[in-house]
Protein backbone atom coordinates (compact mmCIF):
# COMPACT_ATOMS: atom_id res chain seq x y z
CA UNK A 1 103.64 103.72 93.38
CA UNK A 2 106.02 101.40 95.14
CA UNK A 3 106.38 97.74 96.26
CA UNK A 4 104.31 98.23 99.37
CA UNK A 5 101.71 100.37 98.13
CA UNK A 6 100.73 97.74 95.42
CA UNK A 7 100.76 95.26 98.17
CA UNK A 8 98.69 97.35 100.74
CA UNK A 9 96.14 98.14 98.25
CA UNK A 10 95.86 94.66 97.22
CA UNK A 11 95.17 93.58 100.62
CA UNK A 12 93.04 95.98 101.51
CA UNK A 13 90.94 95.07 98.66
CA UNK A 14 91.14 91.34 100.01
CA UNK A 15 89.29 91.97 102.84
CA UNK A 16 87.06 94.72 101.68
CA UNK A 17 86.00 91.15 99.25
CA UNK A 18 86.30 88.81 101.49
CA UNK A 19 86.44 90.54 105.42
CA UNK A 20 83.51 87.60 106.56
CA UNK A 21 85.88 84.64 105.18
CA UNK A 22 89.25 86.20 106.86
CA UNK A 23 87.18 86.42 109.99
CA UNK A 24 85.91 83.14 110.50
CA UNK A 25 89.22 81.82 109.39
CA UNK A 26 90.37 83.88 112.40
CA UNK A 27 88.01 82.73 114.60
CA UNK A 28 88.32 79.25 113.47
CA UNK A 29 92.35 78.99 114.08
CA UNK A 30 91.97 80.67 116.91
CA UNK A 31 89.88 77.96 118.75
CA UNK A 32 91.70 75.19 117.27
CA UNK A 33 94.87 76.51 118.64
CA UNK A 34 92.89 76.90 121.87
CA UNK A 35 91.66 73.31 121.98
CA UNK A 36 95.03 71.88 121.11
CA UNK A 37 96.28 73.82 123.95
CA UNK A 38 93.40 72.43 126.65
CA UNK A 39 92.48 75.78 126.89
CA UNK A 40 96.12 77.00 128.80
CA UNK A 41 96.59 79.96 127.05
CA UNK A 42 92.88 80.93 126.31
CA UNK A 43 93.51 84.58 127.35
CA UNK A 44 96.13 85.32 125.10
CA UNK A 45 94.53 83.46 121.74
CA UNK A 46 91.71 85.62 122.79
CA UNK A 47 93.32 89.02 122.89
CA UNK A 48 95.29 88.04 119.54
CA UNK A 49 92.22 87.36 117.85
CA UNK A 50 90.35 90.60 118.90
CA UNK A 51 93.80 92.13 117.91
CA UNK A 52 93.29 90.51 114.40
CA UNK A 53 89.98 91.75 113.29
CA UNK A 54 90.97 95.07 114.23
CA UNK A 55 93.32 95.11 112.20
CA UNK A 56 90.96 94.00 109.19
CA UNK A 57 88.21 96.50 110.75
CA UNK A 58 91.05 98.88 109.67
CA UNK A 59 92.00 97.85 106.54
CA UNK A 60 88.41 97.26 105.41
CA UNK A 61 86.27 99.24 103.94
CA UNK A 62 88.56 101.78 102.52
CA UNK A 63 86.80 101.07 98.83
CA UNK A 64 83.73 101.57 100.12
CA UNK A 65 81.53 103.82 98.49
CA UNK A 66 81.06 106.45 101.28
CA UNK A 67 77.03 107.52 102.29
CA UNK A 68 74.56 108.65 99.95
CA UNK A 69 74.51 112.14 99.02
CA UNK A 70 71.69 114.39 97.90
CA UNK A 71 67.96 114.53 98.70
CA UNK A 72 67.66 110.70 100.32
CA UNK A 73 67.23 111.50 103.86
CA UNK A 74 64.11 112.72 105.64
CA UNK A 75 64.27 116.39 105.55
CA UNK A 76 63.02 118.59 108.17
């Protein structure tokens, strides 16, 4: 396993731990930079932030255990 393997699998377990925290820190840095700005470029910080949690919506939940299986669902 190389270099950026490690490191890929090391973030992705990051987020799937802390994807809420890495959010709001998104969110967060987002609006200050959008207050120090007066609002200018509120488009852009906008699109860059939506283009940020994809990015973890991607990367998360790769460890995830994946949906029950056997007899739990309603059979019919």
């Amino acid at each position: 396993m190389g270099f950026l393997d490690d490191a890929k699998k090391q973030l992705t377990k990051a987020v799937d731990d802390h994807g809420d925290k890495i959010r709001d820190g998104i969110d967060k840095a987002g609006d200050a930079v959008d207050k120090k700005t007066q609002g200018k470029y509120t488009d852009k910080i906008d699109r860059s932030k939506t283009a940020a949690t994809g990015v973890l919506d991607k990367l998360g939940g790769k460890n995830d255990p994946g949906p029950p299986t056997g007899p739990t669902g309603p059979t019919g």
